[in-house]
Protein backbone atom coordinates (compact mmCIF):
# COMPACT_ATOMS: atom_id res chain seq x y z
CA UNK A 1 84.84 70.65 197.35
CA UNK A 2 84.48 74.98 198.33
CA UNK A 3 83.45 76.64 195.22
CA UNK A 4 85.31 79.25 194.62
CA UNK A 5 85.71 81.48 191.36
CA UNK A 6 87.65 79.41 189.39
CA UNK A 7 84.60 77.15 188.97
CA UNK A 8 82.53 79.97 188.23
CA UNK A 9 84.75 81.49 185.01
CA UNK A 10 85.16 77.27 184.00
CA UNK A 11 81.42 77.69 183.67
CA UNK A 12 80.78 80.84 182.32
CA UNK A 13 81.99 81.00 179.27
CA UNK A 14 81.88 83.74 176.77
CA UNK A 15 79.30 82.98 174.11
CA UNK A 16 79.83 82.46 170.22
CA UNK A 17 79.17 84.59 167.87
CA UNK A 18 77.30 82.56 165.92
CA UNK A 19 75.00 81.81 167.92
CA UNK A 20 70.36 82.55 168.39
CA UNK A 21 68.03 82.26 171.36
CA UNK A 22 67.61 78.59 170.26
CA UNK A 23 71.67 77.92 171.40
CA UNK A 24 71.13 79.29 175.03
CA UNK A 25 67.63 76.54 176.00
CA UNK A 26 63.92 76.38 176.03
CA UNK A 27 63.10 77.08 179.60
CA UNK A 28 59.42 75.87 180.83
CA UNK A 29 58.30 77.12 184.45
CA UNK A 30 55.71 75.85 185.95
CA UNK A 31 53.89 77.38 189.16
CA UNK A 32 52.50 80.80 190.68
CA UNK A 33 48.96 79.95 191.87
CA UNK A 34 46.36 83.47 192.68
CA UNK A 35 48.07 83.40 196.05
CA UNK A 36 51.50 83.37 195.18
CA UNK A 37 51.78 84.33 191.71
CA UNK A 38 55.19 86.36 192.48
CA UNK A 39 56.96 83.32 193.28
CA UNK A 40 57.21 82.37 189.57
CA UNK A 41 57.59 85.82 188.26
CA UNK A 42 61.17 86.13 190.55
CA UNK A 43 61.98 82.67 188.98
CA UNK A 44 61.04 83.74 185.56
CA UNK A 45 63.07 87.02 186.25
CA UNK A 46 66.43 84.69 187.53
CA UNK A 47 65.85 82.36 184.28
CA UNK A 48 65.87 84.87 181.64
CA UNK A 49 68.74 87.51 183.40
CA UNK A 50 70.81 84.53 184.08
CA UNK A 51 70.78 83.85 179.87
CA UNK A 52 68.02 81.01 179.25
CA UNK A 53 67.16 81.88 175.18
CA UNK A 54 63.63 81.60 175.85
CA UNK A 55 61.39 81.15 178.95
CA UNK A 56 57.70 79.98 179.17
CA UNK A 57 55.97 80.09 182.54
CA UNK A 58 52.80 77.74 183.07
CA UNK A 59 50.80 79.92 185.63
CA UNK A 60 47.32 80.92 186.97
CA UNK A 61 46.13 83.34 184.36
CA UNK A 62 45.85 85.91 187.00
CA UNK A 63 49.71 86.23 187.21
CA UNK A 64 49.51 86.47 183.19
CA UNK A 65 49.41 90.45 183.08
CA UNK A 66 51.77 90.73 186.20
CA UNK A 67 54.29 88.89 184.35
CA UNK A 68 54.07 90.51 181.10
CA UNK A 69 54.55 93.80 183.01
CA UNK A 70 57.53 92.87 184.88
CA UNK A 71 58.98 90.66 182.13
CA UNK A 72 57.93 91.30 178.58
CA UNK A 73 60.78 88.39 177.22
CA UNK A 74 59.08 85.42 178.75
CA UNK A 75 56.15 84.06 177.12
CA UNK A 76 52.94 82.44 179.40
CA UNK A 77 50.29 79.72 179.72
CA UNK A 78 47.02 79.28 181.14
CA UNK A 79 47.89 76.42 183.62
CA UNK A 80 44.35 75.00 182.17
CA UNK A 81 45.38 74.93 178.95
CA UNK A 82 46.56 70.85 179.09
CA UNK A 83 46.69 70.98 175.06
CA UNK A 84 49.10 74.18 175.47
CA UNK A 85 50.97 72.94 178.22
CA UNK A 86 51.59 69.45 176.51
CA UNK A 87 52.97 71.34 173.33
CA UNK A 88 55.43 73.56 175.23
CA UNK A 89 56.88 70.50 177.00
CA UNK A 90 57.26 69.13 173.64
CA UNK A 91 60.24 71.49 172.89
CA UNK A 92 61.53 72.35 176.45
CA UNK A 93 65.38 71.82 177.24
CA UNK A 94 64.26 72.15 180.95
CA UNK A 95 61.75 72.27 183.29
CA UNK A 96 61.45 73.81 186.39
CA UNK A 97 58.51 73.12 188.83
CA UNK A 98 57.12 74.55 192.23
CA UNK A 99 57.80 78.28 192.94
CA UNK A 100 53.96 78.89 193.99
CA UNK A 101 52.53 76.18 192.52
CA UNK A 102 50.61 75.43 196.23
CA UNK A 103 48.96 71.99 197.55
CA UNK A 104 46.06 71.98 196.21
CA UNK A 105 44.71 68.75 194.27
CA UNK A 106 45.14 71.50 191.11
CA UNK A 107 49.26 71.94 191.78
CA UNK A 108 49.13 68.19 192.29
CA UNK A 109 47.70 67.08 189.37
CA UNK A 110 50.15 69.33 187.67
CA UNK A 111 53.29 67.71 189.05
CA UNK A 112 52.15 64.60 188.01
CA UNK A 113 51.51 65.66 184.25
CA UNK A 114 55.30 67.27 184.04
CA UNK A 115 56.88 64.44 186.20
CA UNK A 116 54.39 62.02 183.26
CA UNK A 117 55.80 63.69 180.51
CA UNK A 118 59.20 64.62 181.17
CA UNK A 119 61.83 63.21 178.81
CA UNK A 120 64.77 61.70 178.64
CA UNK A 121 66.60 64.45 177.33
CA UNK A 122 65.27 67.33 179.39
CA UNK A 123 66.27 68.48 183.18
CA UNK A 124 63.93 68.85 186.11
CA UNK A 125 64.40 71.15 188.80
CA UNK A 126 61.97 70.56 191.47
CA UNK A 127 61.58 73.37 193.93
CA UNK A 128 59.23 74.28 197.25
CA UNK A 129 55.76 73.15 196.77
CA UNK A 130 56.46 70.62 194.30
CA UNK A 131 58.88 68.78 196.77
CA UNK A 132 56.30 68.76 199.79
CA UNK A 133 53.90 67.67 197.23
CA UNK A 134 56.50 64.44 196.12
CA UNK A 135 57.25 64.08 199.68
CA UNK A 136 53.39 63.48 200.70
CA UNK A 137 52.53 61.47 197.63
CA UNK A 138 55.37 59.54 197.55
CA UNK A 139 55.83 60.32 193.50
CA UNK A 140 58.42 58.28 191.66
CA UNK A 141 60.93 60.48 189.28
CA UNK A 142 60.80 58.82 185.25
CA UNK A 143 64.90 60.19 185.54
CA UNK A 144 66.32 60.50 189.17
CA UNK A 145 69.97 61.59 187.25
CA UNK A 146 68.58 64.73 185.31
CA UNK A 147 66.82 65.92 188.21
CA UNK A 148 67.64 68.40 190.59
CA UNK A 149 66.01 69.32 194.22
CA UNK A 150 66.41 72.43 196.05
CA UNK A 151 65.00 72.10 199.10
CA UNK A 152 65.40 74.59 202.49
CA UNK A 153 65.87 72.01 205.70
CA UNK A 154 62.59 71.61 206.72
CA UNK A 155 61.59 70.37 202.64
CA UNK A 156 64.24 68.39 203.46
CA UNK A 157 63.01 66.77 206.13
CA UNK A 158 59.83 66.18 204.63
CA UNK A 159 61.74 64.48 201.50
CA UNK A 160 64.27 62.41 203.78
CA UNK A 161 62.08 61.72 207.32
CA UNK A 162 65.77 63.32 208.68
CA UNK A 163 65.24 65.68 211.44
CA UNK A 164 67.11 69.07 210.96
CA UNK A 165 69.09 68.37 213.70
CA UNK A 166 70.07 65.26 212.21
CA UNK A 167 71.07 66.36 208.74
CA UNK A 168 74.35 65.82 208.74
CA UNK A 169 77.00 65.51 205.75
CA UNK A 170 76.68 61.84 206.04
CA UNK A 171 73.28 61.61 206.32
CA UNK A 172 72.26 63.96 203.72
CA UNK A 173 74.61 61.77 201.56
CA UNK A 174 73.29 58.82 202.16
CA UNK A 175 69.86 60.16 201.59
CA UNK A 176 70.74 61.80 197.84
CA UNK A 177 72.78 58.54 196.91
CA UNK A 178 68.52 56.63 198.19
CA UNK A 179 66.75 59.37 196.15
CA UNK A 180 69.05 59.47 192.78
CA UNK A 181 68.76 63.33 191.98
CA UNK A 182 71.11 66.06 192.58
CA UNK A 183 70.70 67.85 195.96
CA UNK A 184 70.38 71.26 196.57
CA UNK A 185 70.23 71.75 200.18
CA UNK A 186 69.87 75.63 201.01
CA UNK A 187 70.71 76.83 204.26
CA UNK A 188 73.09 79.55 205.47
CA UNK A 189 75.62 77.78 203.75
CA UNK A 190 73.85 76.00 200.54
CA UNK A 191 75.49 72.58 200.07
CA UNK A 192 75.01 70.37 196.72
CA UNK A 193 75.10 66.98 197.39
CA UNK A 194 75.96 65.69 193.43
CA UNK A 195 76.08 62.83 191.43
CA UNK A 196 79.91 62.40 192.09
CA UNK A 197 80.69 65.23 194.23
CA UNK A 198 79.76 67.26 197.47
CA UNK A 199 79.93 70.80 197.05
CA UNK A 200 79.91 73.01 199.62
CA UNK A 201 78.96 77.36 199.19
CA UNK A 202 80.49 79.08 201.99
CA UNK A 203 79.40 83.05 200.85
CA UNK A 204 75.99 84.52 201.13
CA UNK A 205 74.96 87.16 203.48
CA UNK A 206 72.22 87.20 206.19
CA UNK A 207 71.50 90.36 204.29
CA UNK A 208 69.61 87.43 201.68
CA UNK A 209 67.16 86.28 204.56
CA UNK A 210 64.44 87.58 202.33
CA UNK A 211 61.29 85.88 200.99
CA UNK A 212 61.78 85.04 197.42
CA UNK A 213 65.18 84.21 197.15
CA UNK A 214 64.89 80.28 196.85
CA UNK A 215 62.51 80.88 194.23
CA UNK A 216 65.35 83.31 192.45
CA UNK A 217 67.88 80.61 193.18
CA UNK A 218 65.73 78.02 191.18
CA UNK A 219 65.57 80.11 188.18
CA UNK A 220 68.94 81.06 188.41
CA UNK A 221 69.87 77.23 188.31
CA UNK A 222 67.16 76.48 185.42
CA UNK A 223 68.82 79.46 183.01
CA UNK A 224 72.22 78.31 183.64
CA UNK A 225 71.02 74.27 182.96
CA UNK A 226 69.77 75.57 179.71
CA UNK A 227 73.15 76.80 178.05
CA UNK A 228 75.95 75.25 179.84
CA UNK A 229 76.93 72.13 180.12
CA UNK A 230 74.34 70.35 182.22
CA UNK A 231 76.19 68.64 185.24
CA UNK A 232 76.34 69.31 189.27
CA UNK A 233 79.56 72.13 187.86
CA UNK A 234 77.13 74.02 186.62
CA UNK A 235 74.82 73.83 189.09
CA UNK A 236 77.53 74.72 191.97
CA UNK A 237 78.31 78.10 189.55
CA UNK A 238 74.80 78.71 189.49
CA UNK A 239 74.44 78.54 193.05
CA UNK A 240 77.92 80.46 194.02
CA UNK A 241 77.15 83.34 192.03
CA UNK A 242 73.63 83.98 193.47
CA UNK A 243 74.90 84.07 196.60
CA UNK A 244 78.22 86.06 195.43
CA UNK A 245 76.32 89.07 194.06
CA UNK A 246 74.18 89.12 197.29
CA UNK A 247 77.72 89.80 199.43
CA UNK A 248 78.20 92.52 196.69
CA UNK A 249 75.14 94.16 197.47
CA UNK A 250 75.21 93.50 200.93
CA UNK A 251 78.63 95.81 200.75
CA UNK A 252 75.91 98.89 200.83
CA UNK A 253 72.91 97.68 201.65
CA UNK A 254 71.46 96.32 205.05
CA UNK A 255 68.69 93.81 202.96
CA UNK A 256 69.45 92.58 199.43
CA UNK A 257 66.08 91.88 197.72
CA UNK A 258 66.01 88.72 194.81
CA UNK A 259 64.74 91.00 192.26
CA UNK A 260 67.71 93.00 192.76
CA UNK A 261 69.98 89.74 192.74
CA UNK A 262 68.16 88.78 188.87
CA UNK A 263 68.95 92.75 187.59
CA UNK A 264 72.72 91.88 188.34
CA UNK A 265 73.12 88.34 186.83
CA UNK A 266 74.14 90.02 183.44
CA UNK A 267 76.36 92.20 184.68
CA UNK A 268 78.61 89.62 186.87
CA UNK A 269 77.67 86.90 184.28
CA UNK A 270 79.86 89.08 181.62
CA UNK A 271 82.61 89.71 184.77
CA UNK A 272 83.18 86.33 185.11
CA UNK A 273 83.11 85.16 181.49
CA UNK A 274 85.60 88.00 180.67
CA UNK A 275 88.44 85.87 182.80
CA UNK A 276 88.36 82.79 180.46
């Protein structure tokens, strides 16, 4: 199936008026090591712009004060802090895992913890490190059908033993159907192998080809999860409309940076909810 933006307004709905942060999800992130603390933050930034009620991000306490600077709404934890970590999890709606979160024996032990305590009514999104880290450990998911992956080709490959070159429709298929989750496969043209459906995302601009913007995707997806319905239909919106407002920027501008992709989620968000 092409989405297109009919699938996008099905999904975006305007919201009630009686309604608090508690009706839009608990969002829990889960990465940015001292390296590559700014992984996170752009995820953080996609979750809460794209409408999540409230975000906490699990991250080195050196990205704490970045973080706070650049986004004041979400709330953080000392990665450390086991006690802490295990009482946010408590009361998240979903979880996303991996933006920055490294290879070290730290990240891993991590990964195992969320993947420990996930339950069964909360979403996983499992993105970048965490997926070479599942791929080399050979880690077992506690609920295959509320989780998602979003790997670029070459995570892929590493999840699936299928050469690039190989990763065809069929194959990819065939692989998602073996692994049980929902399949973001990001490419020039991002295609989400789901539960019942292949979906296929033919926008997005080469103007995107910028570091970061997986790691804005994965928020993007975890803040939608969190207040829409939580199937692969939401997921395809999430994905169609990050690339969407990159061809809108790319109208005027030779690069399109992910920050600048989070900044306009409101803004097309309310476009697109206006046509219900």
């Amino acid at each position: 199936m092409i989405i297109d933006e009919r699938l996008v307004q099905q999904v975006i709905t305007p919201r009630p008026a009686e309604s608090h942060k508690g009706t839009y999800g608990r969002t829990v992130l889960i990465g940015g090591n001292e390296q590559y603390g700014g992984a996170i933050i752009m995820s953080a930034l996609a979750t809460v712009n794209s409408g999540a009620g409230l975000t906490t991000v699990i991250t080195a306490p050196k990205n704490h004060a970045p973080l706070h600077a650049h986004l004041p709404e979400a709330m953080c934890v000392d990665w450390h802090d086991k006690k802490m970590i295990l009482s946010v999890l408590e009361t998240a709606d979903i979880l996303l895992i991996g933006p920055g979160l490294g290879t070290t024996p730290e990240s891993f032990d991590l990964l195992e913890l969320i993947l420990a305590h996930q339950t069964k009514k909360q979403w996983l999104i499992m993105d970048g490190s965490a997926l070479t880290l599942f791929a080399k450990e050979q880690l077992e998911l506690p609920y295959p059908k509320q989780t998602v992956f979003t790997p670029h080709q070459m995570e892929w490959q590493r999840l699936t033993s299928l050469a690039i070159a190989d990763q065809t429709k069929e194959k990819n298929s065939m692989k998602q159907r073996e692994l049980g989750t929902t399949v973001v496969l990001k490419s020039h043209q991002t295609t989400i192998y789901g539960q019942k459906m292949i979906y296929q995302n033919t926008i997005g601009s080469a103007a995107m080809a910028t570091g970061g913007m997986g790691d804005t995707l994965a928020g993007t997806i975890a803040g939608f999860l969190a207040q829409f319905p939580k199937n692969d239909q939401t997921i395809a919106a999430a994905v169609y409309l990050h690339s969407y407002i990159g061809d809108q920027l790319a109208k005027s501008q030779y690069v399109v940076l992910p920050t600048q992709i989070s900044q306009h989620l409101p803004q097309w968000m309310h476009h697109f909810s206006q046509k219900n």
